[in-house]
C-alpha atoms as a PDB file:
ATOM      1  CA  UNK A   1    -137.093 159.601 171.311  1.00  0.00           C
ATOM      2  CA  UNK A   2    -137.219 162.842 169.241  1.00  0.00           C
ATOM      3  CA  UNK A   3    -135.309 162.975 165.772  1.00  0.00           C
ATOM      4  CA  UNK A   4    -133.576 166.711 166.194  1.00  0.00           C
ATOM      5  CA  UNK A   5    -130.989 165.188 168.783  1.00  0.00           C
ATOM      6  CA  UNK A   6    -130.521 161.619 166.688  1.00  0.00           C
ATOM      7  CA  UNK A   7    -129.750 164.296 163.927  1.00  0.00           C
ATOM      8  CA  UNK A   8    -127.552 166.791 165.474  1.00  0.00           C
ATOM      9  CA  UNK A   9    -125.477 163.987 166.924  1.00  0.00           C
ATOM     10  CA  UNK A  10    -124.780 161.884 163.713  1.00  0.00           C
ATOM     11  CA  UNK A  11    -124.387 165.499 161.599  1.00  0.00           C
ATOM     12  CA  UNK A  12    -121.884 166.446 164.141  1.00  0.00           C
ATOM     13  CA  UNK A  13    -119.660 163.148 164.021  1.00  0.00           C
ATOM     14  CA  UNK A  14    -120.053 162.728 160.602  1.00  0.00           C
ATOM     15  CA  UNK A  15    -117.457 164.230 158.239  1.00  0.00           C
ATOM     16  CA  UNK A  16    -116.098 167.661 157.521  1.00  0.00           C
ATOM     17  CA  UNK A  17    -117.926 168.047 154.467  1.00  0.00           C
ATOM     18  CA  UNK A  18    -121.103 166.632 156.104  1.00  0.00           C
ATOM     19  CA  UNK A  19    -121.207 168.542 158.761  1.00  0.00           C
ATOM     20  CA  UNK A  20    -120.375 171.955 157.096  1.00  0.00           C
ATOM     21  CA  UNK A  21    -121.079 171.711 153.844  1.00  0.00           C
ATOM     22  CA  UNK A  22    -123.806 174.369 154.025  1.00  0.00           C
ATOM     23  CA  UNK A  23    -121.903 176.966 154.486  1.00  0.00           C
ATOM     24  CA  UNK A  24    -119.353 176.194 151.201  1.00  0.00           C
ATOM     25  CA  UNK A  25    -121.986 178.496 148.756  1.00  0.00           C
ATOM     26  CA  UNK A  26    -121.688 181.555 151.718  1.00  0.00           C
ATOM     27  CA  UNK A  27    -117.813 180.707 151.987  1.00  0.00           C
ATOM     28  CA  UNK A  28    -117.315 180.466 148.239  1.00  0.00           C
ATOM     29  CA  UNK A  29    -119.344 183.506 147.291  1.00  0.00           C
ATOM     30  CA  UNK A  30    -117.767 185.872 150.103  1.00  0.00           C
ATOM     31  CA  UNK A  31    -113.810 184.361 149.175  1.00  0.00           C
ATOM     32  CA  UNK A  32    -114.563 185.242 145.541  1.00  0.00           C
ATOM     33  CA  UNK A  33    -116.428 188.799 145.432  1.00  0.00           C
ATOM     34  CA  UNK A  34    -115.385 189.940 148.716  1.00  0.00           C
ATOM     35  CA  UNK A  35    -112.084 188.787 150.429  1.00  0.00           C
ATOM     36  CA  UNK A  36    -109.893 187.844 147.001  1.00  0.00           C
ATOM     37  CA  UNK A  37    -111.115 191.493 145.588  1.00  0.00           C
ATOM     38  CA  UNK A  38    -110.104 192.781 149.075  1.00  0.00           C
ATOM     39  CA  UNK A  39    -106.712 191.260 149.169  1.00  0.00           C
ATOM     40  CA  UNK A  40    -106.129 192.874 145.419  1.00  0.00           C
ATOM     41  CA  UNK A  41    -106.811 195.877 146.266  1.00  0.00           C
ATOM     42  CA  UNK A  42    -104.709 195.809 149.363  1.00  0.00           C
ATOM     43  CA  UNK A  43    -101.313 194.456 147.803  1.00  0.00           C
ATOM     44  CA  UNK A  44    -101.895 197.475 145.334  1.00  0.00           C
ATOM     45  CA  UNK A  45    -100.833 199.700 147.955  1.00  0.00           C
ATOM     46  CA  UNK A  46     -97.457 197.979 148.570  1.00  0.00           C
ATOM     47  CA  UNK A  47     -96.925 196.827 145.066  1.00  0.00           C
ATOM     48  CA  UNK A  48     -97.993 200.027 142.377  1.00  0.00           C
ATOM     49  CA  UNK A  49     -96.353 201.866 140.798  1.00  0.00           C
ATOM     50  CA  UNK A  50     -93.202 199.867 142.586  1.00  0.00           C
ATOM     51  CA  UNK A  51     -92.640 197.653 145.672  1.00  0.00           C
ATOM     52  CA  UNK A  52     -92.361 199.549 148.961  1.00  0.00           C
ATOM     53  CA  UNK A  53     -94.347 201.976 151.613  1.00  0.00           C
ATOM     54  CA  UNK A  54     -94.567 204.831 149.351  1.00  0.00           C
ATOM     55  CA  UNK A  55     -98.144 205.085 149.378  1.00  0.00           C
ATOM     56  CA  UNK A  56     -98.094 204.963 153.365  1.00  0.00           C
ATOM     57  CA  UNK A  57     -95.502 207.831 153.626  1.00  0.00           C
ATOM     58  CA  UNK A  58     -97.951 209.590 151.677  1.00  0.00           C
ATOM     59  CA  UNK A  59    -100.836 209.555 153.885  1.00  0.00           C
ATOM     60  CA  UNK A  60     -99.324 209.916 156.878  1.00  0.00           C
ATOM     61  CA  UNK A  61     -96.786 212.612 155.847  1.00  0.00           C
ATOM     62  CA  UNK A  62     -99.173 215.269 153.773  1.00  0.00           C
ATOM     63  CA  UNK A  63    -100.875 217.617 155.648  1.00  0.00           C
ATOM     64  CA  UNK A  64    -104.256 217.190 153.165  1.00  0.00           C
ATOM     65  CA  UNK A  65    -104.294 213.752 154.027  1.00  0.00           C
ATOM     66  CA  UNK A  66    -103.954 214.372 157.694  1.00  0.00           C
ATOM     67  CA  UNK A  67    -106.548 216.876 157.173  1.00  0.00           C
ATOM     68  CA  UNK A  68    -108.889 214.225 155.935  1.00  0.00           C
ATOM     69  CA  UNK A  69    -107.863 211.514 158.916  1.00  0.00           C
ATOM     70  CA  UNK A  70    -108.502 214.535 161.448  1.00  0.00           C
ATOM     71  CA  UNK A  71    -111.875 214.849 160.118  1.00  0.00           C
ATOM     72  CA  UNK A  72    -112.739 211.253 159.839  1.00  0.00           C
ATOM     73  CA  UNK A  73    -111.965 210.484 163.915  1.00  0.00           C
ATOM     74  CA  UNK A  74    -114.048 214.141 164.620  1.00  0.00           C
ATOM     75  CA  UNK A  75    -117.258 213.383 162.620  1.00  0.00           C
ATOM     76  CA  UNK A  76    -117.071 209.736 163.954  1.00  0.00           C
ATOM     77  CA  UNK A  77    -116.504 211.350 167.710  1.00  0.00           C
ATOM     78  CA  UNK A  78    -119.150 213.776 167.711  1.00  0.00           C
ATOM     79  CA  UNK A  79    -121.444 211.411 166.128  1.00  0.00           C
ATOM     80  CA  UNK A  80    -121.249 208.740 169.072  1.00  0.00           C
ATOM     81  CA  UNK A  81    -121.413 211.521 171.758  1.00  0.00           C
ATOM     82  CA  UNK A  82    -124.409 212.807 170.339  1.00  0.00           C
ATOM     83  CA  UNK A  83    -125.793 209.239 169.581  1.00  0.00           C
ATOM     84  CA  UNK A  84    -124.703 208.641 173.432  1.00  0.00           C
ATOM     85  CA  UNK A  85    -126.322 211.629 174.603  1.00  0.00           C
ATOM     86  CA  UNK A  86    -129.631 211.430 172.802  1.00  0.00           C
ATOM     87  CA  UNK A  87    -130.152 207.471 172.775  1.00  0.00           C
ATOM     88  CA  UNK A  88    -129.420 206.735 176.386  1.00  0.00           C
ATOM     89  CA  UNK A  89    -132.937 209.287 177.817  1.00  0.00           C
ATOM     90  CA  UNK A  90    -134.646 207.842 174.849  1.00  0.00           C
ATOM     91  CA  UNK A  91    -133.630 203.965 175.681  1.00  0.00           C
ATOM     92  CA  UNK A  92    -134.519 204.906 179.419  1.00  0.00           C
ATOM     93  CA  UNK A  93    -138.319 206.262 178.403  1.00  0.00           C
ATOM     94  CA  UNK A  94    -138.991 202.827 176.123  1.00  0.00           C
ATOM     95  CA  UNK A  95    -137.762 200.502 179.560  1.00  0.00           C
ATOM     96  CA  UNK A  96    -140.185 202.289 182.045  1.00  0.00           C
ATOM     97  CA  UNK A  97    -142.797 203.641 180.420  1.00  0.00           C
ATOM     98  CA  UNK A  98    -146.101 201.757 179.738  1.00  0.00           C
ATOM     99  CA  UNK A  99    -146.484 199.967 176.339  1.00  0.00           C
ATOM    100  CA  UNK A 100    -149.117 202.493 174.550  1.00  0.00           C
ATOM    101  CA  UNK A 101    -146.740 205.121 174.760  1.00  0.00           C
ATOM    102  CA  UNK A 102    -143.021 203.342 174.395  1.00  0.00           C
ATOM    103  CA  UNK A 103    -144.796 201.227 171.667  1.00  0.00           C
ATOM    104  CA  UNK A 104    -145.349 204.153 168.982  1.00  0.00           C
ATOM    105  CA  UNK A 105    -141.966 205.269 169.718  1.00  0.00           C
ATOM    106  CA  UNK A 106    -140.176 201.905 169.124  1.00  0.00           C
ATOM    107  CA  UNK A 107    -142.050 201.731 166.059  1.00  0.00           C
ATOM    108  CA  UNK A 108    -141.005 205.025 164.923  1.00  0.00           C
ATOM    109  CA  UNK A 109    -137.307 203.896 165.670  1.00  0.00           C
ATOM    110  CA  UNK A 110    -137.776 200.597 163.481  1.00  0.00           C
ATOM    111  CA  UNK A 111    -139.537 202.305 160.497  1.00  0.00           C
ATOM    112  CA  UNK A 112    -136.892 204.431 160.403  1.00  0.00           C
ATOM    113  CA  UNK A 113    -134.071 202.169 160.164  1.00  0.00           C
ATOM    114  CA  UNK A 114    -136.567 199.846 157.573  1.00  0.00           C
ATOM    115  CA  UNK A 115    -136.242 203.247 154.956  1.00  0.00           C
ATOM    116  CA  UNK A 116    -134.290 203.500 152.898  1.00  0.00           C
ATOM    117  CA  UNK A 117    -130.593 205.225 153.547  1.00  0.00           C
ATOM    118  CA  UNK A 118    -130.713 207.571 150.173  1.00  0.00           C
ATOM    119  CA  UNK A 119    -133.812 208.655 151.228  1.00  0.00           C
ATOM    120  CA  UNK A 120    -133.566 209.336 154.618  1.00  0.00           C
ATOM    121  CA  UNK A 121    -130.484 211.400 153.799  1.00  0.00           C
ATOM    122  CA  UNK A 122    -132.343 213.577 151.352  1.00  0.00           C
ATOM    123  CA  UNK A 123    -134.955 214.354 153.646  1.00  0.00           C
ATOM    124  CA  UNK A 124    -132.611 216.278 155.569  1.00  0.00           C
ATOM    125  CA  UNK A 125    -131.066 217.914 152.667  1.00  0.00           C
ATOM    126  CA  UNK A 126    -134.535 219.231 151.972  1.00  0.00           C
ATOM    127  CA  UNK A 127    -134.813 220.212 155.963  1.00  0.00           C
ATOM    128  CA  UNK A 128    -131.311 221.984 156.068  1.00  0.00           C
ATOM    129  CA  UNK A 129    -130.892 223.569 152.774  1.00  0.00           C
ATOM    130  CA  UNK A 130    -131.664 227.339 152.386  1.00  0.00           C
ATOM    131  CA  UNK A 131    -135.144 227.392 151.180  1.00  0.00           C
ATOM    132  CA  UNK A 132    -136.118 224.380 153.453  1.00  0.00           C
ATOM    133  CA  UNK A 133    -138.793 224.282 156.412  1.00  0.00           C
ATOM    134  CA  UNK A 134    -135.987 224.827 159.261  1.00  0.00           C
ATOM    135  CA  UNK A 135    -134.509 228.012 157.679  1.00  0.00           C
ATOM    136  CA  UNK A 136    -137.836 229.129 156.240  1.00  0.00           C
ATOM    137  CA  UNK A 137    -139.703 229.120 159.887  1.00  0.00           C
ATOM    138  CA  UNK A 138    -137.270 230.656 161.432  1.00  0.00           C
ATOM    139  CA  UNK A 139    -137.223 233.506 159.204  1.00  0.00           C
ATOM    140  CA  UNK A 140    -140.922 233.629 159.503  1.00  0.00           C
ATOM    141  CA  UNK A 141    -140.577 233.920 163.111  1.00  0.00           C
ATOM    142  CA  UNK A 142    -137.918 237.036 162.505  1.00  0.00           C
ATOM    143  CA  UNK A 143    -135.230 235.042 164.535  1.00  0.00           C
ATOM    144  CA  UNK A 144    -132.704 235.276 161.705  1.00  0.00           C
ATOM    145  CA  UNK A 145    -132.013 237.628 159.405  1.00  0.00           C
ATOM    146  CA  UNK A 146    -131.158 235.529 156.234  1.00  0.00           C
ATOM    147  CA  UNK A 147    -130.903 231.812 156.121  1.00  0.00           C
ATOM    148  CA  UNK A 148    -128.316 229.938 157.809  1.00  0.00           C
ATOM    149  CA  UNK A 149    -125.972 228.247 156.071  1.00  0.00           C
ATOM    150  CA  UNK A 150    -126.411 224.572 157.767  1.00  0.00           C
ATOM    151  CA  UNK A 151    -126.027 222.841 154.506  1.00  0.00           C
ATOM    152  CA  UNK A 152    -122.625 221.127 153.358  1.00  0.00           C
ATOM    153  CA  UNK A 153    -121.498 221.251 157.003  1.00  0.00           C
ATOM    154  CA  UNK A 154    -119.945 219.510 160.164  1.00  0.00           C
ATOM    155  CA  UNK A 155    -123.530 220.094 161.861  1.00  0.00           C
ATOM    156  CA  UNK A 156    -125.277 218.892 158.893  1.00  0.00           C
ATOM    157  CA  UNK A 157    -123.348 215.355 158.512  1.00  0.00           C
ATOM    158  CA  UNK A 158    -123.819 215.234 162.274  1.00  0.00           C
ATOM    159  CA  UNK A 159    -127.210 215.266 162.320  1.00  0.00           C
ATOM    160  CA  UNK A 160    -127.902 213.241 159.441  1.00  0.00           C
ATOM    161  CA  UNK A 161    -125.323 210.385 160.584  1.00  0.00           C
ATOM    162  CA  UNK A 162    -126.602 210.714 164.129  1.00  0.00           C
ATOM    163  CA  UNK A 163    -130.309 209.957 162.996  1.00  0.00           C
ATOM    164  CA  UNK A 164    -129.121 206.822 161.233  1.00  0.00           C
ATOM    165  CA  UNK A 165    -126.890 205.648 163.996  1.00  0.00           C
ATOM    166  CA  UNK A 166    -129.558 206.581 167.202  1.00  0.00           C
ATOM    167  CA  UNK A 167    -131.320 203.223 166.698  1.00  0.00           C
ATOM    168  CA  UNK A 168    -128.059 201.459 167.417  1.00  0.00           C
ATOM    169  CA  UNK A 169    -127.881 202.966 170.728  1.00  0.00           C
ATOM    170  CA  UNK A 170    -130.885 202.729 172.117  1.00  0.00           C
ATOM    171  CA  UNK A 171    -132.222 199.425 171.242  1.00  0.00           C
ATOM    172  CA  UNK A 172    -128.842 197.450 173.436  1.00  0.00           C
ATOM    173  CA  UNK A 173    -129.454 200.084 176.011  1.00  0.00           C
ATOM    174  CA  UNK A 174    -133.517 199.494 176.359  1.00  0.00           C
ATOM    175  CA  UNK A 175    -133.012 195.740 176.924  1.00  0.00           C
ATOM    176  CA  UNK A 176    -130.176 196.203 179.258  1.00  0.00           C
ATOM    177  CA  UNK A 177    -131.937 198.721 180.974  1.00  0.00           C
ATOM    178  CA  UNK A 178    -134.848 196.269 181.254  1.00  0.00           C
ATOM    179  CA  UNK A 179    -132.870 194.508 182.767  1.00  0.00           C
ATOM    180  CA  UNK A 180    -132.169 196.039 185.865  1.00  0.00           C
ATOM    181  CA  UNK A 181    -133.865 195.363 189.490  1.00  0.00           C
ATOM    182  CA  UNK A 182    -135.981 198.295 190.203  1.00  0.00           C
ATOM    183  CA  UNK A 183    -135.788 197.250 194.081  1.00  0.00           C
ATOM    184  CA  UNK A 184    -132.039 198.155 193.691  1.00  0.00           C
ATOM    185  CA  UNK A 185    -133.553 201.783 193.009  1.00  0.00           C
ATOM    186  CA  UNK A 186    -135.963 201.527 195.894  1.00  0.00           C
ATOM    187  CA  UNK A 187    -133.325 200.455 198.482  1.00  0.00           C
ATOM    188  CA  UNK A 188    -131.002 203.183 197.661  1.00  0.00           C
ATOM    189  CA  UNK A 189    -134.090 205.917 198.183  1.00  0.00           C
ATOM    190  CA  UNK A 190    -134.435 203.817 201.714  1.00  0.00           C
ATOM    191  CA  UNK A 191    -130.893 204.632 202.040  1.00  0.00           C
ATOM    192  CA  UNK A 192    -130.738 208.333 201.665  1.00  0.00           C
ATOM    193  CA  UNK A 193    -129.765 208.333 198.335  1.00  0.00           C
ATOM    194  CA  UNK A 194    -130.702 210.923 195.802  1.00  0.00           C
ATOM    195  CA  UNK A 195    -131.557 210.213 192.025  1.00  0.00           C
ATOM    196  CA  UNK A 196    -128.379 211.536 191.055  1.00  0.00           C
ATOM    197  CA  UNK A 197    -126.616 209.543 193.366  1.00  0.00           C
ATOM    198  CA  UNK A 198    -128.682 206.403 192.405  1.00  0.00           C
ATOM    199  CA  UNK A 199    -127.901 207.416 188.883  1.00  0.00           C
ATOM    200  CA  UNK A 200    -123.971 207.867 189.364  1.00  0.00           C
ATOM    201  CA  UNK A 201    -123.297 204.722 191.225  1.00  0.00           C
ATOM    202  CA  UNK A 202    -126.385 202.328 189.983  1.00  0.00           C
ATOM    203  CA  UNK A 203    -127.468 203.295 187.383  1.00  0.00           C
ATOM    204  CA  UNK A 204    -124.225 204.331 185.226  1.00  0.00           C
ATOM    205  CA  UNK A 205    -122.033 201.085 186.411  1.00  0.00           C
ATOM    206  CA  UNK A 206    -124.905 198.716 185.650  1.00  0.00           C
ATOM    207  CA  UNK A 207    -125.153 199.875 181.759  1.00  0.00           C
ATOM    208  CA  UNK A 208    -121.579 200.429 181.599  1.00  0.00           C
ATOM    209  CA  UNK A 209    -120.762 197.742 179.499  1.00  0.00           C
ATOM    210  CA  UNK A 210    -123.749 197.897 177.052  1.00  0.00           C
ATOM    211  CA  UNK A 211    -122.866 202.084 176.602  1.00  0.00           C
ATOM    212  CA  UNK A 212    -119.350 201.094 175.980  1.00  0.00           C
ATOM    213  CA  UNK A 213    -120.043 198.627 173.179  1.00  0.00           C
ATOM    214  CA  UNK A 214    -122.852 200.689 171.399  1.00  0.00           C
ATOM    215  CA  UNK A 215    -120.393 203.515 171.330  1.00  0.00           C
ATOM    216  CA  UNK A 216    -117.883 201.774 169.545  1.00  0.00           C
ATOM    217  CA  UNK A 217    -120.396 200.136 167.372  1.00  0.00           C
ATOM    218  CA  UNK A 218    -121.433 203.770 166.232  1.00  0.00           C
ATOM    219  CA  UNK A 219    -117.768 204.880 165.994  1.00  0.00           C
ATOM    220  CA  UNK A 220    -116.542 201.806 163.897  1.00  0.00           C
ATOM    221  CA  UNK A 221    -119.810 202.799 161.613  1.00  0.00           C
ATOM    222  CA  UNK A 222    -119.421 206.558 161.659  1.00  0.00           C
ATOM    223  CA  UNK A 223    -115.531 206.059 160.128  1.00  0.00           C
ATOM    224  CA  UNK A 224    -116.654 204.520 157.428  1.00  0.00           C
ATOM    225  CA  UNK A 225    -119.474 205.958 156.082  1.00  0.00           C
ATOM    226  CA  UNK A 226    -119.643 207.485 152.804  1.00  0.00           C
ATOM    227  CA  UNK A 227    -123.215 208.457 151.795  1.00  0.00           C
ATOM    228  CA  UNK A 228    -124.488 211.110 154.263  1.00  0.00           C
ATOM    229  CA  UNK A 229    -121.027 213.213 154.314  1.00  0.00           C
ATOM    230  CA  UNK A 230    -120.921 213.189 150.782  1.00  0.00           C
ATOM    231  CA  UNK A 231    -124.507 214.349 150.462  1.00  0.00           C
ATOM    232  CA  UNK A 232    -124.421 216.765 153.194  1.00  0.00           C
ATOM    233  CA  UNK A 233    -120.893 217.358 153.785  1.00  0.00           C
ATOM    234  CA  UNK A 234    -118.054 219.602 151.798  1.00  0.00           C
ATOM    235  CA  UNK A 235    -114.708 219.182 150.197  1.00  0.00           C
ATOM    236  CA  UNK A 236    -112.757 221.121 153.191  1.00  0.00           C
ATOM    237  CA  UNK A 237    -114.569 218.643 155.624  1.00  0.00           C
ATOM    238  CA  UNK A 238    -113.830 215.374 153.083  1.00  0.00           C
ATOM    239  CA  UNK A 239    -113.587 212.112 155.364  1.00  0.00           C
ATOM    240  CA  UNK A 240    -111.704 208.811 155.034  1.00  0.00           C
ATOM    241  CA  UNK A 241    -114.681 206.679 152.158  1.00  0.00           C
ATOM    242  CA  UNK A 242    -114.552 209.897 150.331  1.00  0.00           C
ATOM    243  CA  UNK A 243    -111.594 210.032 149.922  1.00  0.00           C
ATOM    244  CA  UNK A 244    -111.178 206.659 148.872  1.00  0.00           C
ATOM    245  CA  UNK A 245    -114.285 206.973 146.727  1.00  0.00           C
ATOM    246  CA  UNK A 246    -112.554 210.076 144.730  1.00  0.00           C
ATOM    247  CA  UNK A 247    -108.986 208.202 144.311  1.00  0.00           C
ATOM    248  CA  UNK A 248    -110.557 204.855 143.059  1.00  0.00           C
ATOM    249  CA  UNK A 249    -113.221 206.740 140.480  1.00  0.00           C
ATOM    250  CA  UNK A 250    -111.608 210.159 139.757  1.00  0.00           C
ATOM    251  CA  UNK A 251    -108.087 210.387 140.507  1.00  0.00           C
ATOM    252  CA  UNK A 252    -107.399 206.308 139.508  1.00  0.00           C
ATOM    253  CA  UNK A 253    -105.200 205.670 141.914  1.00  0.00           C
ATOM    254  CA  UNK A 254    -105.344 202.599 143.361  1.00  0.00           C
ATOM    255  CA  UNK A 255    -102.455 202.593 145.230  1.00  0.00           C
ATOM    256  CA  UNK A 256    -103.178 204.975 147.624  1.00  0.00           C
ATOM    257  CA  UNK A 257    -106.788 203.797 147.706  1.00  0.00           C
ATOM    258  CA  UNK A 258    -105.723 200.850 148.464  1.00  0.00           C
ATOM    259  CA  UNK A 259    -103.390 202.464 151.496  1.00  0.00           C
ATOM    260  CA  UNK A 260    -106.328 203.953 152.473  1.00  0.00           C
ATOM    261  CA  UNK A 261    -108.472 201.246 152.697  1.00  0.00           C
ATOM    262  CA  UNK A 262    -106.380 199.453 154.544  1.00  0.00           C
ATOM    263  CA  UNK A 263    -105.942 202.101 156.873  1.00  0.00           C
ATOM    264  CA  UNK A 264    -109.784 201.941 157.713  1.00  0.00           C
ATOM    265  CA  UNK A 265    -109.353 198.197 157.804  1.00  0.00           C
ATOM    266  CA  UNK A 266    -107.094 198.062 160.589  1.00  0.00           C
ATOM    267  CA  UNK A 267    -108.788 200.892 162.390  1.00  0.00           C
ATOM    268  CA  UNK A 268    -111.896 199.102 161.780  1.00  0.00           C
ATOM    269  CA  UNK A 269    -110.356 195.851 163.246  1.00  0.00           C
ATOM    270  CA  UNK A 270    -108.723 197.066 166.307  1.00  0.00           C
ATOM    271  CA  UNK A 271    -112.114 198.527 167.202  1.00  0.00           C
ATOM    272  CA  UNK A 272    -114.093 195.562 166.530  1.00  0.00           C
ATOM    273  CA  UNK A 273    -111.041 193.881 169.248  1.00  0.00           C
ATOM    274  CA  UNK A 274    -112.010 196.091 171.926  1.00  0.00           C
ATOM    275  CA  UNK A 275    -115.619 195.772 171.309  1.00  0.00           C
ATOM    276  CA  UNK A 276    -115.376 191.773 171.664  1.00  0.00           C
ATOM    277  CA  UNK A 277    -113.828 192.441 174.911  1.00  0.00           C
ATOM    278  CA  UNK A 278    -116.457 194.971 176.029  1.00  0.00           C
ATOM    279  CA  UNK A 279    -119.039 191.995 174.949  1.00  0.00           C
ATOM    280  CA  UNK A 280    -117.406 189.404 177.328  1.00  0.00           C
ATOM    281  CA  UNK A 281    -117.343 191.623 180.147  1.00  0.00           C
ATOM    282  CA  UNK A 282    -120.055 190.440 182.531  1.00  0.00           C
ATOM    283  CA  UNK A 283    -122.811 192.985 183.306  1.00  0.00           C
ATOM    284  CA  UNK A 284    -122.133 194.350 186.980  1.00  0.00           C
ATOM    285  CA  UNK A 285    -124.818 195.366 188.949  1.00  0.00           C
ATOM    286  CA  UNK A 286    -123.828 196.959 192.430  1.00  0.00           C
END
């Protein structure tokens, strides 16, 4: 008889500390630099400078601070439709095409999530700034008259936060779209159905699910991300970590960073929810 089920049966009924004991190091090192710092920070916000919900009436009350939530939910928005838009033909091409060409292109993909984020976000502050390639050929090409300014914008933290984020779209969506029965396709062309038709009611219901969970898997990551808008954003389009960032290291106030932060958190949370639900949802295939 083999060992591995002797093993898994005796580790199993054995006691609590023999049967998880591996993870108390993992447990011990996330309760004390993650969740106890976390739980600090968050009673700051009801407890400095004195008990109550001033902090709270803050943020939601001032119009900067609404500002800065406003800008947090568009960036994250546009970010996921464009992820959406851009990762769903590029999932579809790596499914059905043949292996030399879907290969290079999944490779690219990987590589690109394998570099590092600093860098990656430079890169396209050298594209987009003034002097860069982008402005540069145009210019050469007499399309614009002087450079435009994409730099320290809305477009610019789009792009850059879309190019990190495409990966997470289209790698769910290529296996799901895998997947799929390509006789379902063929019957509905027996049928007299067109591609669009084929697309609207096969096609979309069948990677439903998948689209709905990468979506909010990009969303949940766009509203917290701090690096790319602060390299390639500006102070009048200032998200959520930002702002944070600024109020722990500048303004030292930890109170309404702490607000803040657990602002995200619950936003974070209650997105996470409706992802788990999206996850048990079976896969329907007409």
């Amino acid at each position: 008889m083999s060992i591995f089920p002797t093993r898994r049966l005796r580790v199993a009924s054995g006691p609590w500390l023999e049967s998880y004991g591996l993870l108390l190091p993992g447990l011990i090192f996330l309760a004390v630099f993650f969740v106890i710092p976390l739980c600090l920070t968050l009673m700051l916000s009801f407890t400095v400078p004195s008990l109550g919900l001033e902090h709270y009436r803050t943020l939601f009350f001032t119009s900067a601070y609404r500002r800065i939530f406003a800008n947090t939910f568009l960036l994250a928005t546009l970010v996921t439709a464009v992820s959406l838009a851009l990762g769903l033909p590029v999932a579809w091409f790596l499914a059905i095409a043949p292996r030399r060409w879907s290969q290079p292109v999944q490779l690219v993909l990987i590589l690109s999530m394998w570099t590092n984020l600093l860098a990656r976000t430079y890169a396209w502050v050298v594209l987009l700034q003034d002097t860069g390639p982008i402005n540069q050929t145009l210019l050469a090409l007499h399309l614009i008259a002087e450079p435009l300014p994409l730099m320290n914008s809305l477009f610019a933290v789009t792009v850059g936060m879309t190019y990190i984020m495409l990966p997470f779209v289209v790698f769910p969506l290529r296996n799901r779209i895998a997947m799929l029965e390509p006789a379902l396709f063929q019957a509905a062309t027996l049928c007299g159905a067109s591609r669009m038709t084929s697309f609207r009611r096969i096609f979309l219901p069948a990677i439903a699910t998948t689209l709905g969970s990468a979506g909010v898997s990009v969303f949940v990551m766009s509203l917290g991300y701090y690096v790319t808008p602060s390299l390639l954003g500006s102070e009048s389009r200032m998200v959520l970590a930002e702002l944070i960032a600024q109020l722990v290291q500048s303004v030292l106030d930890w109170g309404l960073a702490g607000a803040a932060a657990l602002v995200l958190l619950v936003m974070t949370l209650f997105l996470y929810g409706v992802q788990r639900r999206l996850n048990r949802q079976p896969h329907t295939t007409p």
